[in-house]
Structures are given as C-alpha cells and as structure tokens.
Protein backbone atom coordinates (compact mmCIF):
# COMPACT_ATOMS: atom_id res chain seq x y z
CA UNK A 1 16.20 6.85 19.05
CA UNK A 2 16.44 3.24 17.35
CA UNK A 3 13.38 2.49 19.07
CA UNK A 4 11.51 5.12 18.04
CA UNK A 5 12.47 4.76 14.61
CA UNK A 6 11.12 1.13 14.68
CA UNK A 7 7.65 1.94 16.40
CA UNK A 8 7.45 4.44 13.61
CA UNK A 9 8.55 2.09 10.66
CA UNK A 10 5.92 -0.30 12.04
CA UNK A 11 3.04 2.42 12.34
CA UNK A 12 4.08 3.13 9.19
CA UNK A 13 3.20 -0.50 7.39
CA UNK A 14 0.22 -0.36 9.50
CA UNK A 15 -1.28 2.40 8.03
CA UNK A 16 -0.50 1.76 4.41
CA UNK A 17 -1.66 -2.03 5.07
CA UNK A 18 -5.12 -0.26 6.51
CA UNK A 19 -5.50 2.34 4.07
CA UNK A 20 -4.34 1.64 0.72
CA UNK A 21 -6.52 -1.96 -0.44
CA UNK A 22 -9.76 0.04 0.79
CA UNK A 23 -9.14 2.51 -1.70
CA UNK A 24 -8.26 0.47 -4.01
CA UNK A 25 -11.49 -1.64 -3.86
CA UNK A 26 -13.41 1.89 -4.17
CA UNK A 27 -10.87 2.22 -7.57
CA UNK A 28 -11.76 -0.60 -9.12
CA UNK A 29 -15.59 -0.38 -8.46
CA UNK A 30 -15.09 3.29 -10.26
CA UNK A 31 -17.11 3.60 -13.77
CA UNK A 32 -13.45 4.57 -15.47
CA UNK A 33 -11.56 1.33 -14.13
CA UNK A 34 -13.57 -0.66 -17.01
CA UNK A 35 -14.12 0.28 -20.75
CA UNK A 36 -17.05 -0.87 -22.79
CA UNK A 37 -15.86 -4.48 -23.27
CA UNK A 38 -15.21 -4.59 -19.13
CA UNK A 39 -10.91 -4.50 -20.23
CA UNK A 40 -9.01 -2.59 -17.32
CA UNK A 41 -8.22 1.00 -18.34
CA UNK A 42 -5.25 3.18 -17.38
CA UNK A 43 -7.17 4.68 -14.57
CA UNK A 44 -7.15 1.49 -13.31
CA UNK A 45 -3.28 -0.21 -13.97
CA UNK A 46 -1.77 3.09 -12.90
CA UNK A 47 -3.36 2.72 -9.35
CA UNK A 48 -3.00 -1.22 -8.90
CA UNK A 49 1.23 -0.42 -9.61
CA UNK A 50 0.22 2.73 -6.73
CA UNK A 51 -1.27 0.43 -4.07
CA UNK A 52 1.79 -2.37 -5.34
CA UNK A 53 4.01 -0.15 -4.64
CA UNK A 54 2.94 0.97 -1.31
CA UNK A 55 2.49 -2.70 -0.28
CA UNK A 56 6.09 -2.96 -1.02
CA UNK A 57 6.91 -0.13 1.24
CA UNK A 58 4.73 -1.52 3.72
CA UNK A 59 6.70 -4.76 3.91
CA UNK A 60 9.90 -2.71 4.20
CA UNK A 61 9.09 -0.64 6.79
CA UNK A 62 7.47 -3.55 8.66
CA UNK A 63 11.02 -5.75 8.11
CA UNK A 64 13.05 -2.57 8.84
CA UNK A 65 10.47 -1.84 12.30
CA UNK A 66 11.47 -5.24 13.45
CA UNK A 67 14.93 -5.40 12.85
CA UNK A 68 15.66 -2.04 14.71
CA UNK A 69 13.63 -2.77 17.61
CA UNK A 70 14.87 -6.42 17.83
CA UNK A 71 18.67 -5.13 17.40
C-alpha cells in the first residue's frame, strides 16, 4: 500500500507541474489580467496565489512520493 501511495503522490506533482503553468500562461495573456495602464488586476493575483499554491502541493506530494517509496 506504501508503494502505491508514493506512485500516486508522484503522479500527483506530475500532473499539477504539467497542467497548472499552461493555464496560467493562457491567464495572464487574458484581456482582464491587465487594466488600462497594463497594472495586474484581481483576475490576475487571485490565480498566480492558485497556480502558487498548487506548485506548493506539487513539491509536497513529490517529497512525500519519494520518501514513501524510498522508506
């Protein structure tokens, strides 16, 4: 069961790594990311913390993936 828990920890970074900075990209190229004077709006800061915080979770499942498959 350990093991499968750590494959599934590590397919879990791996998809958030893969999935979340593409749609970020597409965010920030949106019309409502910028206002008139090209500032960053709301729209915009409330996804960066989004994709921040996923990254995070990414790096935790990807430590906690390693350490139960190397334990």
């Amino acid at each position: 069961m350990t093991v499968f828990a750590g494959i599934l920890l590590l397919l879990n970074a791996a998809f958030n790594v893969a999935c979340w900075p593409p749609f970020l990209r597409r965010v920030a190229r949106d019309a409502r990311a910028r206002d008139e004077q090209g500032r960053p709006t709301r729209f915009l800061r409330v996804h960066q913390v989004l994709v921040g915080t996923a990254m995070l979770l990414a790096a935790a499942s990807a430590v906690a993936g390693v350490w139960l498959l190397v334990s």
